[in-house]
PDB file of N, CA and C in Angstrom:
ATOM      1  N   UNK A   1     120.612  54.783  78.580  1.00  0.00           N
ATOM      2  CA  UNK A   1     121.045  55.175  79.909  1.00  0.00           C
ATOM      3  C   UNK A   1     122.040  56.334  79.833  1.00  0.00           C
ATOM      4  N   UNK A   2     123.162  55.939  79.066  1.00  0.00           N
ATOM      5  CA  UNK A   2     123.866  57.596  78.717  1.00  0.00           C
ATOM      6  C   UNK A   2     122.931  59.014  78.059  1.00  0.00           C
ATOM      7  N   UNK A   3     122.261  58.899  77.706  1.00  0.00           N
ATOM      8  CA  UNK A   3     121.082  59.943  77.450  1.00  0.00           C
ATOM      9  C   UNK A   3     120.562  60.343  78.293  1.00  0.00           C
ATOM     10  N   UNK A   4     120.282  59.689  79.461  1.00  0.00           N
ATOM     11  CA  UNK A   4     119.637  59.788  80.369  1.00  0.00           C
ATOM     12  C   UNK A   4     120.250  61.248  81.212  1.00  0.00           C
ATOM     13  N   UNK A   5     121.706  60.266  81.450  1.00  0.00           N
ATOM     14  CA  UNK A   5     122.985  60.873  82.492  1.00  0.00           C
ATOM     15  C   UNK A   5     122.863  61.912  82.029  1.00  0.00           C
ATOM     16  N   UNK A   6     123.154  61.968  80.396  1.00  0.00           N
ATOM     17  CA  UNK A   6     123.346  63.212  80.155  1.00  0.00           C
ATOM     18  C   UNK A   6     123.079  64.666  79.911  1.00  0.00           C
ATOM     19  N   UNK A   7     121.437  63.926  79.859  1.00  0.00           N
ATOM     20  CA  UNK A   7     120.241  65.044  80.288  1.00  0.00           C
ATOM     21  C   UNK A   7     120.443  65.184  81.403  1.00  0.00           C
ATOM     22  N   UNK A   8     120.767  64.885  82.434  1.00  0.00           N
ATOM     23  CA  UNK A   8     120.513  64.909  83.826  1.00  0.00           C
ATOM     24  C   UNK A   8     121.695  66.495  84.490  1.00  0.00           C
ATOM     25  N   UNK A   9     122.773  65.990  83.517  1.00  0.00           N
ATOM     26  CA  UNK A   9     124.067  66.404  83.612  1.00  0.00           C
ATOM     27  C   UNK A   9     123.954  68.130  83.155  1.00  0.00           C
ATOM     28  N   UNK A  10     123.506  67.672  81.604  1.00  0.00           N
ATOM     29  CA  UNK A  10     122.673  69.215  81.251  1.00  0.00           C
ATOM     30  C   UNK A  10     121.630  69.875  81.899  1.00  0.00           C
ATOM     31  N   UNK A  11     120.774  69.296  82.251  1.00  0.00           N
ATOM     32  CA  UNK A  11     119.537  69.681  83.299  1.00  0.00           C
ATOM     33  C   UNK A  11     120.545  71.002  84.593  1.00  0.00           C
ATOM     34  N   UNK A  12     121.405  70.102  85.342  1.00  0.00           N
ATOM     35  CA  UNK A  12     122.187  70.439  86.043  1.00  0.00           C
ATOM     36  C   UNK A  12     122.881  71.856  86.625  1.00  0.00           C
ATOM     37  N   UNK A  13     123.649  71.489  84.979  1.00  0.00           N
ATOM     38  CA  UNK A  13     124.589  72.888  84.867  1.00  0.00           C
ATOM     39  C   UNK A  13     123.965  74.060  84.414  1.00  0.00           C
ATOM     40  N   UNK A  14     122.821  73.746  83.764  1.00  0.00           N
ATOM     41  CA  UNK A  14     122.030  75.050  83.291  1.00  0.00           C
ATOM     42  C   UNK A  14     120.904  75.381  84.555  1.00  0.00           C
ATOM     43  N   UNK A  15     120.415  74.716  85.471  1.00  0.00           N
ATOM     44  CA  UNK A  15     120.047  74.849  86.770  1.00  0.00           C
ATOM     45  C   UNK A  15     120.816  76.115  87.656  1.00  0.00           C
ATOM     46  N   UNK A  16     122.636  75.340  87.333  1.00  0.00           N
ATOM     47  CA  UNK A  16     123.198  76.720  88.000  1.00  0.00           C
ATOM     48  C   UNK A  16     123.720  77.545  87.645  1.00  0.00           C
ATOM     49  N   UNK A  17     123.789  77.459  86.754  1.00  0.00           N
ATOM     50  CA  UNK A  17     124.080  78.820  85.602  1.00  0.00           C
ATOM     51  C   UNK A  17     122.932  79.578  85.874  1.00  0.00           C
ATOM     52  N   UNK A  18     121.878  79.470  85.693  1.00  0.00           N
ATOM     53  CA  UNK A  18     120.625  80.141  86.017  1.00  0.00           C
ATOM     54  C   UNK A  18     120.563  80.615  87.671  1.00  0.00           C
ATOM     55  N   UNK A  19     120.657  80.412  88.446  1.00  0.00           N
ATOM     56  CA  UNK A  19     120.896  80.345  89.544  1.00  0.00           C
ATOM     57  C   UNK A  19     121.888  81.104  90.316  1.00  0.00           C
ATOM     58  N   UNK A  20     123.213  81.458  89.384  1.00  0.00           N
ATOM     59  CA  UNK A  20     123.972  82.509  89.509  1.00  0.00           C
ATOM     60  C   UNK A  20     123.559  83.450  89.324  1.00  0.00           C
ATOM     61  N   UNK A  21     122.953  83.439  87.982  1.00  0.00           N
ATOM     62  CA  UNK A  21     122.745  85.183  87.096  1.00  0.00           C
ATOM     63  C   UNK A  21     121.117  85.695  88.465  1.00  0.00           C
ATOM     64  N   UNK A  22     120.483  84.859  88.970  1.00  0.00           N
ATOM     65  CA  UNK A  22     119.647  85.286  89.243  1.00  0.00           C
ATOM     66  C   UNK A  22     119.974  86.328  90.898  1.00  0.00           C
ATOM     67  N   UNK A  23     121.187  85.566  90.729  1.00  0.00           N
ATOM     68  CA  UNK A  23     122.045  85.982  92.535  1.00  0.00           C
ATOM     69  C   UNK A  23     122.718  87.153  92.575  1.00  0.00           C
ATOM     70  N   UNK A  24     123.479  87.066  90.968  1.00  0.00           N
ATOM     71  CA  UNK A  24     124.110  88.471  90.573  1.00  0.00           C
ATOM     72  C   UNK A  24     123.275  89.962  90.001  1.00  0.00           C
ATOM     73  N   UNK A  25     121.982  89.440  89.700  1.00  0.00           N
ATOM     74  CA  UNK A  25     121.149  90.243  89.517  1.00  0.00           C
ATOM     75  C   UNK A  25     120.075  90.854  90.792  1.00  0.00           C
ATOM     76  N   UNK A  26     119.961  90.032  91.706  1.00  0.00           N
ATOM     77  CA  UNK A  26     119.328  90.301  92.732  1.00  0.00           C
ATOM     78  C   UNK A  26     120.574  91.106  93.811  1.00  0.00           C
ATOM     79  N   UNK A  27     121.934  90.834  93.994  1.00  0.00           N
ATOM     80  CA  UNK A  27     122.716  91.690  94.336  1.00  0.00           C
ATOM     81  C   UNK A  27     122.788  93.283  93.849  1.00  0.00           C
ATOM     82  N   UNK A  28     122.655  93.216  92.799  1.00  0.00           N
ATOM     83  CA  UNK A  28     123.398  94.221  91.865  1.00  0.00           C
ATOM     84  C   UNK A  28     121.616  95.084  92.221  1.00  0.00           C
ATOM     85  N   UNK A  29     120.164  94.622  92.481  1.00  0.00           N
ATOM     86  CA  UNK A  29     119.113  95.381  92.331  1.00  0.00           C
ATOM     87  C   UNK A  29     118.756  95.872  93.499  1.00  0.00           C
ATOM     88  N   UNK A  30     119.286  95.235  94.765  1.00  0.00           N
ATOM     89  CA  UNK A  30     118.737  94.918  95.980  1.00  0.00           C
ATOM     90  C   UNK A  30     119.445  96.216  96.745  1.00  0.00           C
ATOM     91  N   UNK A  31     119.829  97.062  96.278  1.00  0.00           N
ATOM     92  CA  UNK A  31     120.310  98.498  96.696  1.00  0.00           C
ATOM     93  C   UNK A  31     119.025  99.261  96.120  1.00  0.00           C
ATOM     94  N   UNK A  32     119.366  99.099  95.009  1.00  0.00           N
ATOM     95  CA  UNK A  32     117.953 100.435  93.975  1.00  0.00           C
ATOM     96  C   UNK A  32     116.709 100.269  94.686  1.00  0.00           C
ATOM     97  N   UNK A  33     116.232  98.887  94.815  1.00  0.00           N
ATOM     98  CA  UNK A  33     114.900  98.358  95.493  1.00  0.00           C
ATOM     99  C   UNK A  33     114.582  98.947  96.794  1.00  0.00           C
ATOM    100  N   UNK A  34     115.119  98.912  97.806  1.00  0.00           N
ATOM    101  CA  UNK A  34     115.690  99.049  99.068  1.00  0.00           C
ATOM    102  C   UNK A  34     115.246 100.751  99.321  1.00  0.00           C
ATOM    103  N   UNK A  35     116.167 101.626  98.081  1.00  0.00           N
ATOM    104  CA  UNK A  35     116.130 103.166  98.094  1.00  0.00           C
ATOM    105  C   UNK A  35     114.711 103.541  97.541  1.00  0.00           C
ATOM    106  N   UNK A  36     114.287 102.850  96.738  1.00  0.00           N
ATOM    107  CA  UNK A  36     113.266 102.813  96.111  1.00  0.00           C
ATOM    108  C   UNK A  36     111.868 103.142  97.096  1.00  0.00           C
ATOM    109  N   UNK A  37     111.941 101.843  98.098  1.00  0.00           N
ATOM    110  CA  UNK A  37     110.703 101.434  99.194  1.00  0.00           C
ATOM    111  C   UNK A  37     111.123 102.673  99.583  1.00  0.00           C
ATOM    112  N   UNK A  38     112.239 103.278 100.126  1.00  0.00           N
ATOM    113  CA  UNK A  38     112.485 103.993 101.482  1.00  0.00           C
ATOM    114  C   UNK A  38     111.919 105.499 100.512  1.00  0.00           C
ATOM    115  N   UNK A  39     112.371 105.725  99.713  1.00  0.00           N
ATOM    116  CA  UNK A  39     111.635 107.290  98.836  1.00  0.00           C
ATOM    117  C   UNK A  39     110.183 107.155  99.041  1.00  0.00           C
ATOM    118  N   UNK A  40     109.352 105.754  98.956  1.00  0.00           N
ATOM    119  CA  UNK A  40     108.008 105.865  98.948  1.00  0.00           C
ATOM    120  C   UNK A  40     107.423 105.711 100.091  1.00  0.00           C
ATOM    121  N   UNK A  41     107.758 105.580 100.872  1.00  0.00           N
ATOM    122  CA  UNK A  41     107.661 105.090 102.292  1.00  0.00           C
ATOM    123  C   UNK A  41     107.465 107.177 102.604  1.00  0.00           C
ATOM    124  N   UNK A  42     109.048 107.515 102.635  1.00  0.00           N
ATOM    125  CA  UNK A  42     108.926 108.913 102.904  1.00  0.00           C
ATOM    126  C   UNK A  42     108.241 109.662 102.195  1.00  0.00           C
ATOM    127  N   UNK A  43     107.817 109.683 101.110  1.00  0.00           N
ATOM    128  CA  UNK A  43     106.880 110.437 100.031  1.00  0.00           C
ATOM    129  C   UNK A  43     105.286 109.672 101.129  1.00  0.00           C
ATOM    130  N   UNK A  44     104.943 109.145 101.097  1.00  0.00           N
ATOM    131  CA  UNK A  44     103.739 108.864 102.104  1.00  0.00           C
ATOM    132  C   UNK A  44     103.123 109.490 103.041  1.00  0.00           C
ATOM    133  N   UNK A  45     104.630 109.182 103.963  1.00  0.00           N
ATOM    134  CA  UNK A  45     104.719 110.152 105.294  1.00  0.00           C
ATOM    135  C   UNK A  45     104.410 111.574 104.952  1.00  0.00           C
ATOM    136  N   UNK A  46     105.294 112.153 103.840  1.00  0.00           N
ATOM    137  CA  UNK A  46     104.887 113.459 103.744  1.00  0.00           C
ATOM    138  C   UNK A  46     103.403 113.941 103.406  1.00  0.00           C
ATOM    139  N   UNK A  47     102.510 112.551 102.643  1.00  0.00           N
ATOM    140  CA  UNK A  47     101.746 112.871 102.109  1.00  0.00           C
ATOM    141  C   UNK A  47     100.339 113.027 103.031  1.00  0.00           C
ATOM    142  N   UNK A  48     100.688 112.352 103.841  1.00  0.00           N
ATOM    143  CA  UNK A  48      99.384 112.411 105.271  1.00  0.00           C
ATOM    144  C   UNK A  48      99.972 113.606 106.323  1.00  0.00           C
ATOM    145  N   UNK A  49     101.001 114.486 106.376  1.00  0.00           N
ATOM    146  CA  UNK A  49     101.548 115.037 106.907  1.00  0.00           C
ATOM    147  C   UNK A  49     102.417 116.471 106.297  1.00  0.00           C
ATOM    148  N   UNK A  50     101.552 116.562 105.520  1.00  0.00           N
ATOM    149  CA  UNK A  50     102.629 117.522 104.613  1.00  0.00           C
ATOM    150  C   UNK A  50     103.184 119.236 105.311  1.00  0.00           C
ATOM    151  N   UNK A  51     102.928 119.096 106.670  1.00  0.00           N
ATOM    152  CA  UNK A  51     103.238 120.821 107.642  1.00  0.00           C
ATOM    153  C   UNK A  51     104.962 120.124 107.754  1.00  0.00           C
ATOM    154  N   UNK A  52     105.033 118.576 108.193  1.00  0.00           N
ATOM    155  CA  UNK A  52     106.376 118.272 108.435  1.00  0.00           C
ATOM    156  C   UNK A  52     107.458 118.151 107.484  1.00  0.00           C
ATOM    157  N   UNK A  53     108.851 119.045 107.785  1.00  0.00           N
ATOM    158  CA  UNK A  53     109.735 118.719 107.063  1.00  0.00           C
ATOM    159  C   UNK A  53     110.707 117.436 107.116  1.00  0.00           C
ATOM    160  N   UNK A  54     110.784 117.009 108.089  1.00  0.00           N
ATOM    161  CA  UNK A  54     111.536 115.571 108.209  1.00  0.00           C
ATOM    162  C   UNK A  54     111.144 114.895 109.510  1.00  0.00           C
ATOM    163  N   UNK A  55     110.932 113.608 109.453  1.00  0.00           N
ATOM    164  CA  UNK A  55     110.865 112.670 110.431  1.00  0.00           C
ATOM    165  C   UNK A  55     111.707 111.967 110.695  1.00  0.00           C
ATOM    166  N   UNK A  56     111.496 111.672 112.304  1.00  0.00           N
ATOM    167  CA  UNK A  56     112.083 110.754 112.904  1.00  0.00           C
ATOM    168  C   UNK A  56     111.437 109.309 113.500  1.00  0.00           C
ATOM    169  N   UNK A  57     111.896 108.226 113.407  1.00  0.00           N
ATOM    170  CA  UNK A  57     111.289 107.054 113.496  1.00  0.00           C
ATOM    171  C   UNK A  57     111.366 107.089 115.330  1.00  0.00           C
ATOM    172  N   UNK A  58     109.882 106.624 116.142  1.00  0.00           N
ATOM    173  CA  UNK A  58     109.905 106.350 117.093  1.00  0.00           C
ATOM    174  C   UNK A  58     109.806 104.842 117.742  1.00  0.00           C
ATOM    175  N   UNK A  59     109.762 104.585 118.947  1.00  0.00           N
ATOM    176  CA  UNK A  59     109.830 103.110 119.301  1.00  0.00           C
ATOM    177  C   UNK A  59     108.268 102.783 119.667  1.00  0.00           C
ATOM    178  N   UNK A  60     108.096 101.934 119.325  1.00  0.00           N
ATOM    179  CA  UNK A  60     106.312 101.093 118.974  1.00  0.00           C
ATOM    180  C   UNK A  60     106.370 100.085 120.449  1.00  0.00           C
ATOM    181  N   UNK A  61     107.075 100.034 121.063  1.00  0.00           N
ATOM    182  CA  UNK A  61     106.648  99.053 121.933  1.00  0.00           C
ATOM    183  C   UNK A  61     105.458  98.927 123.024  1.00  0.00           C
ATOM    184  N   UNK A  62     105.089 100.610 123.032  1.00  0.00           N
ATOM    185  CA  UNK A  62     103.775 101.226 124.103  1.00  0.00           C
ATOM    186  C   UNK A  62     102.750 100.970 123.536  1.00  0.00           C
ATOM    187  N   UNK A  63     102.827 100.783 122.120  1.00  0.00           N
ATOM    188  CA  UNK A  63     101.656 101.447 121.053  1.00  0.00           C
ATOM    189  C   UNK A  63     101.019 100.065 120.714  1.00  0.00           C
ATOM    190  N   UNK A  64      99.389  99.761 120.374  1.00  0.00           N
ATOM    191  CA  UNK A  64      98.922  98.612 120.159  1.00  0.00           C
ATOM    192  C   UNK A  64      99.416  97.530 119.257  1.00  0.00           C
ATOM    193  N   UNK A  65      98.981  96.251 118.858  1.00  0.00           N
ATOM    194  CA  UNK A  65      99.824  95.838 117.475  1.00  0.00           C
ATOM    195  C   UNK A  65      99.817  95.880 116.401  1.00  0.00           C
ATOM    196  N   UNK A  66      98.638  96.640 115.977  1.00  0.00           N
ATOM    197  CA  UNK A  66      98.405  96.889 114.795  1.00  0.00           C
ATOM    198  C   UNK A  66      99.203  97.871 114.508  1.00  0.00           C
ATOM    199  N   UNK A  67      99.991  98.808 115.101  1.00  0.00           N
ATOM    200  CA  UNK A  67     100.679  99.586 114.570  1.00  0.00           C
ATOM    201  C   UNK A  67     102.335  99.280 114.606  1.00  0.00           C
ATOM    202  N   UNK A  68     102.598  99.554 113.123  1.00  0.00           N
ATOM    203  CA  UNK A  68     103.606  98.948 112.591  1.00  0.00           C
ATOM    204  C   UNK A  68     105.204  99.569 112.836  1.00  0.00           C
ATOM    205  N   UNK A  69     104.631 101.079 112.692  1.00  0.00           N
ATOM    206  CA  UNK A  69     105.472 102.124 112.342  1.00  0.00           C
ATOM    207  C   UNK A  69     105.343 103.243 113.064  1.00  0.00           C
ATOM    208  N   UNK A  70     106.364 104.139 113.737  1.00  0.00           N
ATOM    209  CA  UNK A  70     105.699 105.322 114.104  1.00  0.00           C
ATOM    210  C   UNK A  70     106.559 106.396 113.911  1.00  0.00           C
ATOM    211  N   UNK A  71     106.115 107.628 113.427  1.00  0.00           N
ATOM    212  CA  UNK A  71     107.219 108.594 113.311  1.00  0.00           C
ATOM    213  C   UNK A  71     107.175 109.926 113.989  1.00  0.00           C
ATOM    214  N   UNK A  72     107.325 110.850 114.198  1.00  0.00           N
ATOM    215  CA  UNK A  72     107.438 111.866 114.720  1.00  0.00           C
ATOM    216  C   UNK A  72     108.155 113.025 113.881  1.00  0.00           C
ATOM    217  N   UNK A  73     107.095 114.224 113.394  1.00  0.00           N
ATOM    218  CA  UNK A  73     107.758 115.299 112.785  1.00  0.00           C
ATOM    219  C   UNK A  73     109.059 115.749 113.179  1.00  0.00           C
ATOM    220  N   UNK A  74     109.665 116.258 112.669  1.00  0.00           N
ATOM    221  CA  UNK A  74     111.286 116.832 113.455  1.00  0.00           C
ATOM    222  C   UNK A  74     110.743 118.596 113.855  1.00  0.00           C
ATOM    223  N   UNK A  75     110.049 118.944 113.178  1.00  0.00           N
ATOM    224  CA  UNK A  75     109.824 120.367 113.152  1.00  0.00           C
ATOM    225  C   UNK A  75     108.515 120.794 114.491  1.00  0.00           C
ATOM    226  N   UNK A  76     107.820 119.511 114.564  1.00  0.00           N
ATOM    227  CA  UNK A  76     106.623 119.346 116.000  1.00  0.00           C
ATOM    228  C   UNK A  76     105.329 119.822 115.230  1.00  0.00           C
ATOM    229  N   UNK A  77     104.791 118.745 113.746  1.00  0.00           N
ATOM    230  CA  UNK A  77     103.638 119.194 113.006  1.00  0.00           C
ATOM    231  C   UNK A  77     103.371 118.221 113.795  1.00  0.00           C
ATOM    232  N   UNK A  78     103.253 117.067 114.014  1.00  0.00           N
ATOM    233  CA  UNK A  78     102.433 116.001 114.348  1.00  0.00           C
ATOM    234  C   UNK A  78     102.968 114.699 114.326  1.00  0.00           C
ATOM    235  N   UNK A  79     102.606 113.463 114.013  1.00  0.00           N
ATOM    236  CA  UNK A  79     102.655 112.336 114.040  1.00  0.00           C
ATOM    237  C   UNK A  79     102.589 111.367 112.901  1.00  0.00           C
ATOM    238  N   UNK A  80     103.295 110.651 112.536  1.00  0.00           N
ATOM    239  CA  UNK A  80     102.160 109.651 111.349  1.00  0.00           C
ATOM    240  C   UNK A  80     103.049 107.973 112.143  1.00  0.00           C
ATOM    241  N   UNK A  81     101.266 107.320 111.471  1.00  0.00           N
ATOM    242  CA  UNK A  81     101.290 105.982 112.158  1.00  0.00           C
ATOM    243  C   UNK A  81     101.311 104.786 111.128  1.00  0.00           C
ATOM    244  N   UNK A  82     102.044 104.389 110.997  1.00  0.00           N
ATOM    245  CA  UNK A  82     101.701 103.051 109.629  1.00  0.00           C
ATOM    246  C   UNK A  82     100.816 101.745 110.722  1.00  0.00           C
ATOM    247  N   UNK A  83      99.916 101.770 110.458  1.00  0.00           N
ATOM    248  CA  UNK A  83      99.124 100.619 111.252  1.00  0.00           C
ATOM    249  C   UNK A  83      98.808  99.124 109.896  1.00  0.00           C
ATOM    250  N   UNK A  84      98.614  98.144 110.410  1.00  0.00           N
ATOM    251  CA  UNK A  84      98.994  96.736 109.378  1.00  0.00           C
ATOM    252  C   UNK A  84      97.366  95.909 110.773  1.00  0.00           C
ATOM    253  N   UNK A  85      96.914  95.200 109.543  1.00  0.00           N
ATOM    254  CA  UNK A  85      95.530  94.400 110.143  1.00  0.00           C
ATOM    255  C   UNK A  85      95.111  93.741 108.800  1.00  0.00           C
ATOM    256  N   UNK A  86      94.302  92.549 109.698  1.00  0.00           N
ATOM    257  CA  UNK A  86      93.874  91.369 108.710  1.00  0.00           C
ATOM    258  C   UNK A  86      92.777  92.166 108.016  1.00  0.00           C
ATOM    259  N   UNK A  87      92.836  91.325 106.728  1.00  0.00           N
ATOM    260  CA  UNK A  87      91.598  91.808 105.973  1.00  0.00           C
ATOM    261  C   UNK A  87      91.794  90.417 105.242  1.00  0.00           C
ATOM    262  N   UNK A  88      90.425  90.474 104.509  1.00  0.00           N
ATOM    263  CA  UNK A  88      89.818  89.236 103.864  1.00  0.00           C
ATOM    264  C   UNK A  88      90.833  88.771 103.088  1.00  0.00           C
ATOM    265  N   UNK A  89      91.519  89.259 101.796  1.00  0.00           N
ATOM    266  CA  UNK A  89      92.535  89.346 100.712  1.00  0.00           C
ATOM    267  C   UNK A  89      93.710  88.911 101.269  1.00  0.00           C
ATOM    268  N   UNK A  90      94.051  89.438 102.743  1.00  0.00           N
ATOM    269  CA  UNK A  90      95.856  89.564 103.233  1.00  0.00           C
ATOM    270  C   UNK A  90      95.435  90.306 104.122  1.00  0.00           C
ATOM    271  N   UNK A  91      96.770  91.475 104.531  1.00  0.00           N
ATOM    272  CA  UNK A  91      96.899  92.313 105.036  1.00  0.00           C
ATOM    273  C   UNK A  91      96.733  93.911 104.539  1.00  0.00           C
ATOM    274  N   UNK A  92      96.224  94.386 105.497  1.00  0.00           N
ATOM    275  CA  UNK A  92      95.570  95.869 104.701  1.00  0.00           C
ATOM    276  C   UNK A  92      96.576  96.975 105.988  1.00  0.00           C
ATOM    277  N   UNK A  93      97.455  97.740 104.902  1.00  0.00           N
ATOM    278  CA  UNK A  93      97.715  98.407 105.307  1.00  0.00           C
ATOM    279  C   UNK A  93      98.274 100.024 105.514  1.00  0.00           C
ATOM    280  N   UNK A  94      97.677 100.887 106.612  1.00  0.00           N
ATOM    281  CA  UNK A  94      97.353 101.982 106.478  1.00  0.00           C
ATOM    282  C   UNK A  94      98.259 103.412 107.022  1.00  0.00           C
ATOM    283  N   UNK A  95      98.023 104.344 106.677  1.00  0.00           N
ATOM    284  CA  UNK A  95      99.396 105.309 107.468  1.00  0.00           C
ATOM    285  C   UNK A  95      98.314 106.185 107.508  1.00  0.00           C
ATOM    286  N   UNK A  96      98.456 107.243 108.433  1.00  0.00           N
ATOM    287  CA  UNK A  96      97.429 108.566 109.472  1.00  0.00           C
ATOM    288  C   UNK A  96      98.513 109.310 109.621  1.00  0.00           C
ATOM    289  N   UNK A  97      98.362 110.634 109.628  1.00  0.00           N
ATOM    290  CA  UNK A  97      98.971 111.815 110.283  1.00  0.00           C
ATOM    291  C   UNK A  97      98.015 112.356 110.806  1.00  0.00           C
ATOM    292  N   UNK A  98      98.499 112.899 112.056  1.00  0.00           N
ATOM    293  CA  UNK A  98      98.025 113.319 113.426  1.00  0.00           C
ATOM    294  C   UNK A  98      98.707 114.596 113.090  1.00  0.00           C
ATOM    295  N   UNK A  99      98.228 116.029 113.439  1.00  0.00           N
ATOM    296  CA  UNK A  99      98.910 117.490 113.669  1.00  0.00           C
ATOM    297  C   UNK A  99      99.217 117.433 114.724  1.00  0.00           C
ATOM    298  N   UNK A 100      99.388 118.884 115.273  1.00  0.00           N
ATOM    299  CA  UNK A 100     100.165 118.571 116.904  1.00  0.00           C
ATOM    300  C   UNK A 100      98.919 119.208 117.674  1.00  0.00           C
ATOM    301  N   UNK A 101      97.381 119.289 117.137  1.00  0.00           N
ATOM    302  CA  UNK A 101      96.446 119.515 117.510  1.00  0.00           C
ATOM    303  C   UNK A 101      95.838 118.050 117.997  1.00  0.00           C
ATOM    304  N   UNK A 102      96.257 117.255 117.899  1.00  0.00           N
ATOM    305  CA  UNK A 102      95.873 116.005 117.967  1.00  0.00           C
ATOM    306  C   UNK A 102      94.784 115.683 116.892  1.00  0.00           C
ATOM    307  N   UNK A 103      94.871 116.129 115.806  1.00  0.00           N
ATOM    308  CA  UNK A 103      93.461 115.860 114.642  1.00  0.00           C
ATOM    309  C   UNK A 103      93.742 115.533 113.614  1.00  0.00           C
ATOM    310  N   UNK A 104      93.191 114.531 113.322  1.00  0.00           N
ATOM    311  CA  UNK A 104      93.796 113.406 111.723  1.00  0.00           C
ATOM    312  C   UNK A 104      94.191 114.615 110.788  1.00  0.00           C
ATOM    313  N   UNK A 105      94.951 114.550 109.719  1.00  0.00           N
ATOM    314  CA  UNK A 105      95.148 115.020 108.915  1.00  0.00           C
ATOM    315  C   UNK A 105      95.047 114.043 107.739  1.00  0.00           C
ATOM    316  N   UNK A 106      95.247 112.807 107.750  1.00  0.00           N
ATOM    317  CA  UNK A 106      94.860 112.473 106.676  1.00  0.00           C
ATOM    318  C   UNK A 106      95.348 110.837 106.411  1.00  0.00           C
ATOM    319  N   UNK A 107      94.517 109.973 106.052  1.00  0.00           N
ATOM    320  CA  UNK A 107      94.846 108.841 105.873  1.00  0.00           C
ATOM    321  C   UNK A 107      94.675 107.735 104.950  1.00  0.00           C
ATOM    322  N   UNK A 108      95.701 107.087 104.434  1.00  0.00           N
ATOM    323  CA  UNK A 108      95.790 106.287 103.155  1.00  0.00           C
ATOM    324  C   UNK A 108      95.978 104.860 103.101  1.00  0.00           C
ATOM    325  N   UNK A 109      95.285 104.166 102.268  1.00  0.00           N
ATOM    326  CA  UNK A 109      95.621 102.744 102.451  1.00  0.00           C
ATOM    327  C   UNK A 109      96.887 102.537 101.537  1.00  0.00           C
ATOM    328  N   UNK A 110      98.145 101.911 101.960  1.00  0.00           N
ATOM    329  CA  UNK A 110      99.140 101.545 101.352  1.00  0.00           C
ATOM    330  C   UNK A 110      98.976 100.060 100.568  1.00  0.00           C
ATOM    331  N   UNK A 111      98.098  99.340 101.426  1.00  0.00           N
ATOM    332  CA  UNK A 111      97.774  98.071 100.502  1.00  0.00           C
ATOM    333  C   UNK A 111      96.793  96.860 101.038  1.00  0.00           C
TER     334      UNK A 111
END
């Protein structure tokens, strides 16, 4: 029975010992990660859109539900749309740039 406890006891403390480092490591990454998405996110945008030099994020509430995201060139090239929909696997999801001709420029599946 003391074997028991005392596995139990060890079980325990190495539970949260583990459990820290995983908290202090997810703190310490959860900046890099974060900058990380947001570089690829904007590398995207540019990439279905490449006349625009910087975007601005617009409000989605007009726009159907499949669309996730919406941005707006700063310079007036066009548009890009991150749209999100079921697919067999998960979710499949896609980004479009629009020119200010109203004509696709180009579109990619993100996942």
């Amino acid at each position: 029975m003391k074997d028991f406890l005392k596995s139990i006891l060890v079980l325990g403390v190495l539970c949260l010992i583990i459990s820290a480092a995983l908290a202090v490591t997810n703190s310490k990454t959860a900046v890099i990660i974060e900058a990380a998405a947001a570089e690829k996110a904007e590398q995207a945008r540019q990439a279905v859109l490449p006349e625009a030099d910087s975007f601005t994020k617009l409000d989605i509430s007009n726009l159907p539900p499949t669309v996730t995201e919406s941005y707006k060139a700063d310079n007036g090239a066009g548009y890009v749309f991150m749209m999100a929909t079921k697919g067999y696997g998960g979710q499949i999801k896609l980004i479009c740039g629009i020119d200010a001709d109203d004509k696709i420029t180009s579109c990619m599946t993100l996942s």
